[in-house]
N, C-alpha and C. Protein backbone atom coordinates (compact mmCIF):
# COMPACT_ATOMS: atom_id res chain seq x y z
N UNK A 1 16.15 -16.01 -2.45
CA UNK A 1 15.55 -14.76 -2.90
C UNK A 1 14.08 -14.71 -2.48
N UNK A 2 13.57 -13.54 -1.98
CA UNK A 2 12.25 -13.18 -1.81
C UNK A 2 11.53 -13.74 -2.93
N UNK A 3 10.05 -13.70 -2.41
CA UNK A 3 8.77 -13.59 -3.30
C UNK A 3 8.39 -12.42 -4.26
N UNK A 4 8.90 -12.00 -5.28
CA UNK A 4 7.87 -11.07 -5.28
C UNK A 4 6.66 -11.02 -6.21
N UNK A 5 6.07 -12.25 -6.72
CA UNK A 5 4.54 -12.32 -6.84
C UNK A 5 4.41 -13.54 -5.95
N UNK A 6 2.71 -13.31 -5.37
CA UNK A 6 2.35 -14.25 -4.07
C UNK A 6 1.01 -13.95 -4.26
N UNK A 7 0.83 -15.27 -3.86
CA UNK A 7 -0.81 -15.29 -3.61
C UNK A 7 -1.11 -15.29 -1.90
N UNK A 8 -2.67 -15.30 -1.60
CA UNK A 8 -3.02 -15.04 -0.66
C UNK A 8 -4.52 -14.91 -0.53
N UNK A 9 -5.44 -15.81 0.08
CA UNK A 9 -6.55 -15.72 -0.02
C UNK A 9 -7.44 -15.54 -1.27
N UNK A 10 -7.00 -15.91 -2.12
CA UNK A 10 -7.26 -16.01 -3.78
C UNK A 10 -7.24 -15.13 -4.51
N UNK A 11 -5.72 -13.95 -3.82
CA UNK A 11 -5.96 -13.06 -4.39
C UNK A 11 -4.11 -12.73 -4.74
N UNK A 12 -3.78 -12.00 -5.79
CA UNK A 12 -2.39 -12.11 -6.25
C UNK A 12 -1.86 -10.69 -5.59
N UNK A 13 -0.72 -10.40 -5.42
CA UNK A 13 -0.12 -9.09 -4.71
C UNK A 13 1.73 -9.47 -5.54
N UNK A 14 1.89 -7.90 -5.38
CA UNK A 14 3.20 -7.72 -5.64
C UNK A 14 4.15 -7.45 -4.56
N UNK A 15 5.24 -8.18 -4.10
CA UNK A 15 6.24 -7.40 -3.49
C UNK A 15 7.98 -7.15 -3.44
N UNK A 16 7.43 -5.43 -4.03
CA UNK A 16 8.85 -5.21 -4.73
C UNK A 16 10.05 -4.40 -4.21
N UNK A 17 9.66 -4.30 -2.13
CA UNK A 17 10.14 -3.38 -1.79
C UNK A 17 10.74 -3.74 -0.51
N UNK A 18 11.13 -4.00 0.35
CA UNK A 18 11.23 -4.04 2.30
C UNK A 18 11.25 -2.85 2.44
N UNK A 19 11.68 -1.54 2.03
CA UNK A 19 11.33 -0.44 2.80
C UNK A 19 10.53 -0.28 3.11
N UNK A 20 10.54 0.92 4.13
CA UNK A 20 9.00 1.20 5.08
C UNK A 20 9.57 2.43 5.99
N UNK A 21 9.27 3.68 5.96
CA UNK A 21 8.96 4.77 6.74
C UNK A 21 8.56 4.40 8.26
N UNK A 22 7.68 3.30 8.26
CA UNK A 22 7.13 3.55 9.42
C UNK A 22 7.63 2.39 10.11
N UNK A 23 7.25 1.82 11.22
CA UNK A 23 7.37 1.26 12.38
C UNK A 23 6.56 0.48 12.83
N UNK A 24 4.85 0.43 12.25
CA UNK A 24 4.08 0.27 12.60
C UNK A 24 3.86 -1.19 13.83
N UNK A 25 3.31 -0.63 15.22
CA UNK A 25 2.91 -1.74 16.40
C UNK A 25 2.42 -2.27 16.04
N UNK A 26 1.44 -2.29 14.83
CA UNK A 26 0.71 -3.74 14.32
C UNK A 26 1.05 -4.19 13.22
N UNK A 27 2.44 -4.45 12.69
CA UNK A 27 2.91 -4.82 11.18
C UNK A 27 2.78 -6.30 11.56
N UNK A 28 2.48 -6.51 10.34
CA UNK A 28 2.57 -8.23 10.53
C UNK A 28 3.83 -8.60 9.78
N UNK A 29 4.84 -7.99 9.28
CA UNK A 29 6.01 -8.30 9.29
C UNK A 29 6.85 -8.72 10.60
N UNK A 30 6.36 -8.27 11.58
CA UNK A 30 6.82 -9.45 12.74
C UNK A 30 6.37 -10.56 13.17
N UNK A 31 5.49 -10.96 12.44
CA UNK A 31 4.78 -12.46 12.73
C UNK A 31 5.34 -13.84 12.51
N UNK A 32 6.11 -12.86 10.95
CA UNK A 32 6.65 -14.28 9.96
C UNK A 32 7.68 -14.27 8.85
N UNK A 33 8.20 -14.78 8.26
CA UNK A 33 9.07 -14.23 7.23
C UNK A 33 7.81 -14.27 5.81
N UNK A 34 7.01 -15.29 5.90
CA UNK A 34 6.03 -15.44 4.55
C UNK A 34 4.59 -15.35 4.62
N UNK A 35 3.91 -15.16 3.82
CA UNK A 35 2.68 -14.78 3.93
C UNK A 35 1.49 -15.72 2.27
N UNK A 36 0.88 -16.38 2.66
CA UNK A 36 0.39 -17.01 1.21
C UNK A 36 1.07 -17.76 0.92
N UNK A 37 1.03 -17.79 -0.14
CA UNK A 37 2.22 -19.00 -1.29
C UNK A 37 4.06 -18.31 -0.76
N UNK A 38 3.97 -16.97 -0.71
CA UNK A 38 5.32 -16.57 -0.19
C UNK A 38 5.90 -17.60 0.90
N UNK A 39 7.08 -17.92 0.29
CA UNK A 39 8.46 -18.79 1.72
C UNK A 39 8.95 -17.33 2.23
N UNK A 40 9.23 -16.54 1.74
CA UNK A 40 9.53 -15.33 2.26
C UNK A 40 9.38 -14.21 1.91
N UNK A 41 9.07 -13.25 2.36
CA UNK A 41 9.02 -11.53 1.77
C UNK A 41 10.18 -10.73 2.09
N UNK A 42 11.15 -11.16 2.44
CA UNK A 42 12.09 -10.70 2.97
C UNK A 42 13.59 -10.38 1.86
N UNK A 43 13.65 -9.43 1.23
CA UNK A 43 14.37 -9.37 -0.06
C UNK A 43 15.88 -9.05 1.07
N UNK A 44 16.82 -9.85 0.57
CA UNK A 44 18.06 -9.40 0.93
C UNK A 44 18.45 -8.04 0.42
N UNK A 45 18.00 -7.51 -0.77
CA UNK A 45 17.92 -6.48 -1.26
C UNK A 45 16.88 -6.10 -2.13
N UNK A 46 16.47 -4.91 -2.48
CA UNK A 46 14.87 -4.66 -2.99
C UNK A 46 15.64 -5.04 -4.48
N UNK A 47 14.48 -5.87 -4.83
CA UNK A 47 14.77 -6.55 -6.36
C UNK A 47 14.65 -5.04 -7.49
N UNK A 48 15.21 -5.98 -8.65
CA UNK A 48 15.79 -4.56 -9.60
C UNK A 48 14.73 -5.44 -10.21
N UNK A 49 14.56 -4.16 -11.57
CA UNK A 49 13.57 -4.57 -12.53
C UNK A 49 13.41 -5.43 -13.37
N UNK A 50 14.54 -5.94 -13.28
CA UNK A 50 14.53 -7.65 -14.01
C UNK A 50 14.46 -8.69 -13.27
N UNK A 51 14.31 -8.65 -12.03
CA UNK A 51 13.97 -9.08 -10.95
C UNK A 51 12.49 -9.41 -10.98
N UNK A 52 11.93 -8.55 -11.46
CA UNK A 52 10.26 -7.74 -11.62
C UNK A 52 10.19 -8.56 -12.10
N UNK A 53 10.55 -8.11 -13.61
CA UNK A 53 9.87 -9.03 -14.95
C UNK A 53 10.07 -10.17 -14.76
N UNK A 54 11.16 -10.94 -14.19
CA UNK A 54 10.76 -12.28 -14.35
C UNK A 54 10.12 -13.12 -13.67
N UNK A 55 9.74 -12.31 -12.06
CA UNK A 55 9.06 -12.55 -11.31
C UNK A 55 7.59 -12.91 -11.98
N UNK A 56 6.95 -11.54 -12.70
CA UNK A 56 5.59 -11.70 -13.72
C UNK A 56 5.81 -12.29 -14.94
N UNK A 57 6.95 -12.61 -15.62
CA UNK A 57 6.98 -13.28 -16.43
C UNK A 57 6.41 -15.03 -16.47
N UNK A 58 7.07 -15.29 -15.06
CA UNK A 58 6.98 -16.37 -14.54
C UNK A 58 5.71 -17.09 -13.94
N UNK A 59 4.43 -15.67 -13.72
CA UNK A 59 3.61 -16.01 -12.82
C UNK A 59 2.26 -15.42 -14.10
N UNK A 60 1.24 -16.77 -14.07
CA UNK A 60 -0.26 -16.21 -14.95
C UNK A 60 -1.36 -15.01 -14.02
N UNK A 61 -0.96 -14.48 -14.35
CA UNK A 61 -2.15 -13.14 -13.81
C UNK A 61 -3.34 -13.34 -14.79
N UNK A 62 -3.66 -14.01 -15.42
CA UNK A 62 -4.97 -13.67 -16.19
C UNK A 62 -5.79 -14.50 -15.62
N UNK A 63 -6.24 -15.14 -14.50
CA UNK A 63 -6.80 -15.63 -14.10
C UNK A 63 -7.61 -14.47 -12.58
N UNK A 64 -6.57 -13.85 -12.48
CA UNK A 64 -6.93 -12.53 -11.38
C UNK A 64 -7.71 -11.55 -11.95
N UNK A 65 -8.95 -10.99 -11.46
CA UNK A 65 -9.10 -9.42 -11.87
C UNK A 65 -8.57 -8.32 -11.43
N UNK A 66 -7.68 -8.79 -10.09
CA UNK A 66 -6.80 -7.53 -9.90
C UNK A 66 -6.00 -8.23 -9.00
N UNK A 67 -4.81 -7.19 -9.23
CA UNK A 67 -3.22 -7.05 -8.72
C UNK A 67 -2.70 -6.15 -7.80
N UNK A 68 -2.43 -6.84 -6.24
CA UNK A 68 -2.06 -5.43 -5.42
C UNK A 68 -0.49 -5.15 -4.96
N UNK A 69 -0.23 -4.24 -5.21
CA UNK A 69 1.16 -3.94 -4.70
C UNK A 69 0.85 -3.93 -3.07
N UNK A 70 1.12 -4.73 -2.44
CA UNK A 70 1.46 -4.98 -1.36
C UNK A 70 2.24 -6.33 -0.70
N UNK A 71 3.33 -5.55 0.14
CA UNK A 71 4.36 -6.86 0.97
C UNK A 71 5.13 -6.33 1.72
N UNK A 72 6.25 -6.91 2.18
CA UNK A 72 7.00 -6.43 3.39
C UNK A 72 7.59 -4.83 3.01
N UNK A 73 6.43 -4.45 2.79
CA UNK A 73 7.31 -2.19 2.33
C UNK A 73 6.31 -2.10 2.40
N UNK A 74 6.73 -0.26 1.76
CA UNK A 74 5.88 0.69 1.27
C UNK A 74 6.20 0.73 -0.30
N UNK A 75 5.22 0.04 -0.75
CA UNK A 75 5.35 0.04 -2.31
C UNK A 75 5.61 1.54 -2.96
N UNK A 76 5.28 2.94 -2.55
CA UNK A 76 5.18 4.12 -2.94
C UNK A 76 7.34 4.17 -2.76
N UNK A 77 7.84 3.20 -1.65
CA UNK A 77 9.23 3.60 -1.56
C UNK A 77 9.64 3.32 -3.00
N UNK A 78 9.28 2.25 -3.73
CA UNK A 78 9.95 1.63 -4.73
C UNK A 78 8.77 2.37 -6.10
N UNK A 79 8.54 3.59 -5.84
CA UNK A 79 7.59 4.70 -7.07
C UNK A 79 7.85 4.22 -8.62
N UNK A 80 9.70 4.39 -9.08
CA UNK A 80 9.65 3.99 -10.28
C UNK A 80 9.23 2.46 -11.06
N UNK A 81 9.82 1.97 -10.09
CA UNK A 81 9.70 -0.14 -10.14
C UNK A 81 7.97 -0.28 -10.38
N UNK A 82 7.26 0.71 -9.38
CA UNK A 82 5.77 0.63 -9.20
C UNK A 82 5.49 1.13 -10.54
N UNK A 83 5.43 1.94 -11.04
CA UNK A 83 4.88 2.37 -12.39
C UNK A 83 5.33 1.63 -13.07
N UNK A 84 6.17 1.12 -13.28
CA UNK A 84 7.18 0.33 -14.30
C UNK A 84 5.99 -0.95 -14.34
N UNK A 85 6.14 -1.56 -13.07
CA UNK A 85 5.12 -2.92 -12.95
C UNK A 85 3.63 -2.71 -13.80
N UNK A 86 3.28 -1.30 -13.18
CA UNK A 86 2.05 -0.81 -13.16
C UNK A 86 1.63 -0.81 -15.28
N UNK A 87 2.47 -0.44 -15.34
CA UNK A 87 2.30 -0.76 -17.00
C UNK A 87 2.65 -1.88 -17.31
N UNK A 88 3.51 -2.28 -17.05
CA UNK A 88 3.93 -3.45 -17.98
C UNK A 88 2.55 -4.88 -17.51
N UNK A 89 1.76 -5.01 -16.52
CA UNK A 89 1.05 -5.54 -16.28
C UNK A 89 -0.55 -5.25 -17.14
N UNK A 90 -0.56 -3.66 -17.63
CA UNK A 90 -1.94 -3.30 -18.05
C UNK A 90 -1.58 -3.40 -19.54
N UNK A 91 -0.11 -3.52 -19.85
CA UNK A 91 -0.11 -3.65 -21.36
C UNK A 91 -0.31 -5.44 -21.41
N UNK A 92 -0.05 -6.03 -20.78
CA UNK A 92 0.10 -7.36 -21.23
C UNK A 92 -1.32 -8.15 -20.37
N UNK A 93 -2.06 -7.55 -19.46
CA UNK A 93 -2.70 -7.65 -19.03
C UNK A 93 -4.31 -6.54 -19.02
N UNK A 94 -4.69 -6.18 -19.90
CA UNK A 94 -5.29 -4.81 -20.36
C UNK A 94 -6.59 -4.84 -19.45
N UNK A 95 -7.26 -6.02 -19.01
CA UNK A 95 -8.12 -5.67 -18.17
C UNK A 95 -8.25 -5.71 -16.95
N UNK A 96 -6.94 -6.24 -16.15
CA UNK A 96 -6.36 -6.10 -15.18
C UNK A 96 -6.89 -4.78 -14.13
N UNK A 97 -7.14 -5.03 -12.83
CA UNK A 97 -7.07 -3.81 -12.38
C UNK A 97 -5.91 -4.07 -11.21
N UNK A 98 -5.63 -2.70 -10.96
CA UNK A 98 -4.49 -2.26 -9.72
C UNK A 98 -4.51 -1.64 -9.28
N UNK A 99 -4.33 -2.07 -8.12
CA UNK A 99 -4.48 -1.63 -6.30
C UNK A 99 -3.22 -1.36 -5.31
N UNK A 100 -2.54 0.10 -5.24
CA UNK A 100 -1.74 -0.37 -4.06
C UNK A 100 -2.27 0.32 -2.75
N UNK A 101 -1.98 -0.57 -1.68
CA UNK A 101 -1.84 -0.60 -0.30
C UNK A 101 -1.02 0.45 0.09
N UNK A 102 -0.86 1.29 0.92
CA UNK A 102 0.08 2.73 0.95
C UNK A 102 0.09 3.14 2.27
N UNK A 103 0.58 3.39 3.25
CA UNK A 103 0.68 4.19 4.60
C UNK A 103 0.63 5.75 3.85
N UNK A 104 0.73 6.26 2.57
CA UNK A 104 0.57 7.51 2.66
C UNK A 104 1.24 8.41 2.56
N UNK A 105 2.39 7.94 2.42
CA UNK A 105 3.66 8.95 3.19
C UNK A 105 4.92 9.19 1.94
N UNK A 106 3.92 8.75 0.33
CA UNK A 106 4.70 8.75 -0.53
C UNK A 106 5.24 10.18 -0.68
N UNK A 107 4.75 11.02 -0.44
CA UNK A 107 4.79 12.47 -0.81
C UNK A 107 6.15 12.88 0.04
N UNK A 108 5.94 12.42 1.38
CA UNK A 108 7.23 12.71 2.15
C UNK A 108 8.74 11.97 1.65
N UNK A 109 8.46 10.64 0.92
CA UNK A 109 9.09 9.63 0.73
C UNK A 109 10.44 10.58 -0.50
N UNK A 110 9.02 11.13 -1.21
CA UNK A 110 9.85 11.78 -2.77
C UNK A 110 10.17 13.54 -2.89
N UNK A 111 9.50 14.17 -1.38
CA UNK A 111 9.79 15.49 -1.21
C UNK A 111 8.53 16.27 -2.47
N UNK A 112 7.72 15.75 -2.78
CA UNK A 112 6.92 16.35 -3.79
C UNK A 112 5.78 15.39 -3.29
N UNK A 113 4.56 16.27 -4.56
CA UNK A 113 3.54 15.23 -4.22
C UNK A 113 3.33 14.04 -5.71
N UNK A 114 2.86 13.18 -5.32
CA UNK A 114 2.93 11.41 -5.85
C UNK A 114 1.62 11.16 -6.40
N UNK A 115 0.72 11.32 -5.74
CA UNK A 115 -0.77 10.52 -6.42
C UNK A 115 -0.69 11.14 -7.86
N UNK A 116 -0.34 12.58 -8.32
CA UNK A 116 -0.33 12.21 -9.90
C UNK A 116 0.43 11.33 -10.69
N UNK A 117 1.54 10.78 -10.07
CA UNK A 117 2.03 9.74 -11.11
C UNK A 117 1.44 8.92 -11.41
N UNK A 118 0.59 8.45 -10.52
CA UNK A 118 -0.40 7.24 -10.28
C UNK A 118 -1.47 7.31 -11.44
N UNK A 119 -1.69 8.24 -11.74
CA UNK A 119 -3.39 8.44 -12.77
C UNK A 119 -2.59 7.67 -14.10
N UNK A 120 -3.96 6.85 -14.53
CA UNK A 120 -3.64 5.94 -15.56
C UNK A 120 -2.98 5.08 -15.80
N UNK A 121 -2.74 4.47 -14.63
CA UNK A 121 -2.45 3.49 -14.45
C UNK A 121 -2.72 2.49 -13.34
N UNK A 122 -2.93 2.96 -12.25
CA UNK A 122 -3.17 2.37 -10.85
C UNK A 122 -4.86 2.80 -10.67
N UNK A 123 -5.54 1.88 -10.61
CA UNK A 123 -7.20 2.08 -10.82
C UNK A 123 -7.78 2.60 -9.30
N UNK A 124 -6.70 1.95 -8.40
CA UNK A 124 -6.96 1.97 -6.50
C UNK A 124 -6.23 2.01 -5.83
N UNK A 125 -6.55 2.99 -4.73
CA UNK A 125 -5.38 3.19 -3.45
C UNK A 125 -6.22 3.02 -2.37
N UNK A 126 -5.26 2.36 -1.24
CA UNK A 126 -5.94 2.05 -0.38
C UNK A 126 -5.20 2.51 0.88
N UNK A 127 -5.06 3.76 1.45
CA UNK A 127 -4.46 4.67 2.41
C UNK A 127 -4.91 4.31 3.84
N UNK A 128 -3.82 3.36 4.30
CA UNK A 128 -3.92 3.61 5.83
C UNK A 128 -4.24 4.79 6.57
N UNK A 129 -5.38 5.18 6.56
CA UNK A 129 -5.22 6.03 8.06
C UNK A 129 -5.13 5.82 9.42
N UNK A 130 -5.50 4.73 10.22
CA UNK A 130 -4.88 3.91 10.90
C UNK A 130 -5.23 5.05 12.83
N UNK A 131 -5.25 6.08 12.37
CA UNK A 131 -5.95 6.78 13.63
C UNK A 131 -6.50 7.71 13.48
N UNK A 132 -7.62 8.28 14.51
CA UNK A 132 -8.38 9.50 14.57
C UNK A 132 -7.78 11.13 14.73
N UNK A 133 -6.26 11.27 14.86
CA UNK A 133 -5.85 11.89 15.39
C UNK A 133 -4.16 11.89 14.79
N UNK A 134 -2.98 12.94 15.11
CA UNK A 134 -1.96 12.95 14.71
C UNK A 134 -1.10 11.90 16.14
N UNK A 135 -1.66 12.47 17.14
CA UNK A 135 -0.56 11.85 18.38
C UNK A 135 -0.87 10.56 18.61
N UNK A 136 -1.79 9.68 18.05
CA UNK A 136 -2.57 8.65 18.13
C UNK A 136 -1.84 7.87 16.92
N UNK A 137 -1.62 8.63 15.93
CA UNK A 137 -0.76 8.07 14.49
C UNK A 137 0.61 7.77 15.11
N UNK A 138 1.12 8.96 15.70
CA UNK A 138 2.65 9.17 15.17
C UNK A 138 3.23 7.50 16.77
N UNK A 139 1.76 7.73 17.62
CA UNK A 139 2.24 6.47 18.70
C UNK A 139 2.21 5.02 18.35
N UNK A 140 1.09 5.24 16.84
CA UNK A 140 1.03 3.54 16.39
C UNK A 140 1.74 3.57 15.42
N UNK A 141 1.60 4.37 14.45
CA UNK A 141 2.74 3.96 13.01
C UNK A 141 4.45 4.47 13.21
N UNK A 142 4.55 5.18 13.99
CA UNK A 142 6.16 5.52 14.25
C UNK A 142 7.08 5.78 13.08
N UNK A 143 6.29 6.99 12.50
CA UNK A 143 6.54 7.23 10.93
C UNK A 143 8.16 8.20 11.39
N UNK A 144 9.12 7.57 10.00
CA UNK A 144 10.45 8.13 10.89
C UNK A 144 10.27 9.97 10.43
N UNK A 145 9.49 9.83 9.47
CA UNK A 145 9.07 11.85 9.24
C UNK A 145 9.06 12.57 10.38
N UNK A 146 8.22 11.81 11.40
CA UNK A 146 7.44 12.26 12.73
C UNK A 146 6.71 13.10 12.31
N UNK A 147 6.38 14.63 13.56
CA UNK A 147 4.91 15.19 13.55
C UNK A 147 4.95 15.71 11.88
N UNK A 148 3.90 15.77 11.71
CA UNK A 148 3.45 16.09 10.22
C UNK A 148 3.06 14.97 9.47
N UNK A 149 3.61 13.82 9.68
CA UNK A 149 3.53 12.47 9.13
C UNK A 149 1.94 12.16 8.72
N UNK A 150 0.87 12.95 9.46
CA UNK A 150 -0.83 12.51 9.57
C UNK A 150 -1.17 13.18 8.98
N UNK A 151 -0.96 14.81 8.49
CA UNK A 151 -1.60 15.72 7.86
C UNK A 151 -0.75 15.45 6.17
N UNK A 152 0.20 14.60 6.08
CA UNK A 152 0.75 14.47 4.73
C UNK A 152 0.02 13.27 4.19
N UNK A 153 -0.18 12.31 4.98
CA UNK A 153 -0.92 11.01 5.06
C UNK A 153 -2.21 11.74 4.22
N UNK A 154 -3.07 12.43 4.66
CA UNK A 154 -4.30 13.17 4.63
C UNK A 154 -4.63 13.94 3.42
N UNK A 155 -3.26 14.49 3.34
CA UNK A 155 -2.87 15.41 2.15
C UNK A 155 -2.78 14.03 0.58
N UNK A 156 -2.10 13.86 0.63
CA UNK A 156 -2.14 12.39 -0.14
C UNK A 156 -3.48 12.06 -0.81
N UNK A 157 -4.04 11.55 0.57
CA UNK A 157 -5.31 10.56 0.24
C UNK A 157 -6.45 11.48 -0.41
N UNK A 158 -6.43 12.86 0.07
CA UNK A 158 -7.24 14.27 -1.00
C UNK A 158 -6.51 14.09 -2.33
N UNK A 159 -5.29 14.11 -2.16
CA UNK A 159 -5.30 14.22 -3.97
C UNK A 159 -5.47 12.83 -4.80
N UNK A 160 -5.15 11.80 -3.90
CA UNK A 160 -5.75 10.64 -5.08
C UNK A 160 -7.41 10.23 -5.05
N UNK A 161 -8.39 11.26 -4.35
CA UNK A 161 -9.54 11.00 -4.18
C UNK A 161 -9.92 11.77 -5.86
N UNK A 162 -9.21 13.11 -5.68
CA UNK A 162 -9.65 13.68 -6.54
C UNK A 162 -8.67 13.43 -7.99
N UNK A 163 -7.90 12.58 -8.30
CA UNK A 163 -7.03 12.44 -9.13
C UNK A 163 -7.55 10.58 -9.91
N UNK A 164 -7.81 9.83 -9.09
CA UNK A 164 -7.69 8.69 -9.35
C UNK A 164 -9.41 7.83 -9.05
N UNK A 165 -9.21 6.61 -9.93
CA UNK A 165 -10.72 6.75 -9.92
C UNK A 165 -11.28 6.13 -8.54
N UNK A 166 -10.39 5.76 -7.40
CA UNK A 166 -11.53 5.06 -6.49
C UNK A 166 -10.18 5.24 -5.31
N UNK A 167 -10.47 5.60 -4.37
CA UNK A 167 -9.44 5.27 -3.14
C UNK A 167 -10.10 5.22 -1.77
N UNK A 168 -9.60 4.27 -0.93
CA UNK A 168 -9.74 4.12 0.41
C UNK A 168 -9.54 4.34 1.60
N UNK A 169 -10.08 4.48 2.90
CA UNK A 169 -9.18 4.32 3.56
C UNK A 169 -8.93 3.28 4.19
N UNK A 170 -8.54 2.43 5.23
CA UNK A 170 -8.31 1.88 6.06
C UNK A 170 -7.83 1.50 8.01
N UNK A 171 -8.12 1.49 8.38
CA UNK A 171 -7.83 1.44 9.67
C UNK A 171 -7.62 -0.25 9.96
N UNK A 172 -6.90 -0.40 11.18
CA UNK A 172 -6.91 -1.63 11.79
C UNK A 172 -7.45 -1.78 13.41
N UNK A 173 -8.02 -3.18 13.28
CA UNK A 173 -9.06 -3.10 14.39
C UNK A 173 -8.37 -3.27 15.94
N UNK A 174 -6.91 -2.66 15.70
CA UNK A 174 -6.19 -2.63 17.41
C UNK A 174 -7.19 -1.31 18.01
N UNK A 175 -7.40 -0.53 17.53
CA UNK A 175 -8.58 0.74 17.36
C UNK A 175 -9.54 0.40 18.45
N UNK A 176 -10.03 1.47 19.46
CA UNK A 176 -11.53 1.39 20.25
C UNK A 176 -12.11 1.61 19.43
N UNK A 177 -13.67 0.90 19.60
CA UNK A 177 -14.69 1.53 18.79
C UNK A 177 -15.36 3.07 18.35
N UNK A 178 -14.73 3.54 19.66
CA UNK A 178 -14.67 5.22 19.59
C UNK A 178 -13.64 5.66 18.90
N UNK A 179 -12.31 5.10 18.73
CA UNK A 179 -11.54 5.88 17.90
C UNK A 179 -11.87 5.39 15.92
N UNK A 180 -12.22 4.01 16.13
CA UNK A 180 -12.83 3.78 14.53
C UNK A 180 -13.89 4.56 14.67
N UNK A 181 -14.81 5.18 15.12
CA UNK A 181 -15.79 5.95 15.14
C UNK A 181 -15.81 7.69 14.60
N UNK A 182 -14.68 7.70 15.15
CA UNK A 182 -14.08 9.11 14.89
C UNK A 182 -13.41 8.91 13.58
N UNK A 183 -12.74 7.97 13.07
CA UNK A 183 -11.98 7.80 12.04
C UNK A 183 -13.26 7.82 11.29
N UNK A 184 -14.12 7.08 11.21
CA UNK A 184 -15.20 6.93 10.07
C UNK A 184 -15.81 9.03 10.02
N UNK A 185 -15.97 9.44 10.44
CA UNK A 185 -15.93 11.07 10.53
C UNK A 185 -15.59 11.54 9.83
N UNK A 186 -13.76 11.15 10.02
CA UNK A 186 -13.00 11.44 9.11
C UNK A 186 -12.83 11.24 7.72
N UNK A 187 -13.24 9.95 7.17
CA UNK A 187 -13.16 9.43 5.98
C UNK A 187 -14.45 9.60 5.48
N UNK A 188 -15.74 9.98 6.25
CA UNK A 188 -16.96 10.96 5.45
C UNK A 188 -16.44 11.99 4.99
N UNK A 189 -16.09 13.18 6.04
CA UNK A 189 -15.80 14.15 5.85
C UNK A 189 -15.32 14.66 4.56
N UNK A 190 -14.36 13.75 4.51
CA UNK A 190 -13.41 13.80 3.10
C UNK A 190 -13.70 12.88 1.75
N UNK A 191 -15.10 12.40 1.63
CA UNK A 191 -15.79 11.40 0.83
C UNK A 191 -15.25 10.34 0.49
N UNK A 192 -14.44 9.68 1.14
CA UNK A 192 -13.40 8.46 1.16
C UNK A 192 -13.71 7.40 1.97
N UNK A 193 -14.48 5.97 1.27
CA UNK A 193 -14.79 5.29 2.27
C UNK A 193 -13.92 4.50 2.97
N UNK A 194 -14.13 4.08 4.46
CA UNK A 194 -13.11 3.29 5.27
C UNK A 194 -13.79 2.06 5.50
N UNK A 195 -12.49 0.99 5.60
CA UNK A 195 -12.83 -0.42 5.81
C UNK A 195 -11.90 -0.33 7.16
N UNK A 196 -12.20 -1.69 7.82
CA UNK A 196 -11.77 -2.12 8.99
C UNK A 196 -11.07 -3.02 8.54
N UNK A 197 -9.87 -3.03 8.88
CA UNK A 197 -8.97 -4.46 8.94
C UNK A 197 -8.66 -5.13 10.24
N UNK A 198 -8.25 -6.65 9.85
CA UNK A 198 -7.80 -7.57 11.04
C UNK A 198 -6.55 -7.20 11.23
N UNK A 199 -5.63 -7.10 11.67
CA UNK A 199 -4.28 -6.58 11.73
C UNK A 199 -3.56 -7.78 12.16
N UNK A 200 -4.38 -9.06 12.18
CA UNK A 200 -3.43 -10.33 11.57
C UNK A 200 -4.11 -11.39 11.04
């Protein structure tokens, strides 16, 4: 059976999902089956909620100040499991904070829009935007939505800017300096700051 609590650079993450919308040329799910303390992220099937709990039952989080939903998915695929976690961690864990990792694409995922489920419970989102552009997206993340996939991404990350107390963006540094350049534009524009990631 998969991991699904793991550490990693001294920091704890959840993973409760293998789905994934996208495709992405720079996933580091092709690198390895494990990542951290994980032997594997690789769920033969996405764990059920008792799966969850005993996963955190099993594992001390009070030593962390925060908890990120991120692993081999899109944590937004597995929405109910995520809230589910998302409380049961702030009730038993009250000063806990939580962070998920997101390509964005929850909204497409559930046919509605998502960042309100999120308020009051999830403290941070951290939204791949990942390019300057839609044809630049749809060539690196290979979102199976296709075109529209960047302006829903976008759409998203506006409402949990204005819904939730802190969100991000992100890019990865396969990126020219001109296209992170243009991306940083973008994530002024829209008062959302961007970090650079290693993409392994």
């Amino acid at each position: 059976m998969a991991d699904i609590v793991y550490t990693f650079r001294g920091a704890v993450y959840l993973n409760i999902t293998n789905r994934c919308p996208c495709a992405c040329v720079f996933c580091i799910r092709a690198a390895g089956d494990g990542l951290g303390s994980a032997k594997t992220l690789w769920h033969t099937a996405d764990p059920t909620w008792e799966d969850i709990v005993r996963a955190m039952e099993a594992f001390d989080f009070s030593p962390y100040p925060e908890a990120v939903f991120c692993g081999y998915g899109e944590p937004l695929e597995a929405l109910d499991n995520c809230l589910r976690t998302a409380k049961y961690l702030k009730e038993k864990y009250p000063g806990i904070r939580l962070r998920i990792n997101t390509n964005g694409l929850g909204d497409l995922i559930h046919g509605r829009p998502t960042a309100g489920d999120l308020t009051g419970w999830i403290d941070s989102v951290s939204v791949s935007l990942n390019a300057p552009d839609a044809v630049r997206y749809l060539a690196l993340t290979q979102p199976s939505f296709g075109v529209g996939s960047y302006e829903a991404m976008l759409r998203f990350a506006a409402d949990c800017k204005r819904l939730l107390p802190e969100v991000m963006f992100t890019v990865v540094d396969v990126l020219t300096e001109e296209e992170i350049a243009r991306c940083r534009v973008i994530a002024d524009s829209m008062g959302i700051p961007l970090r650079v990631r290693a993409c392994s």
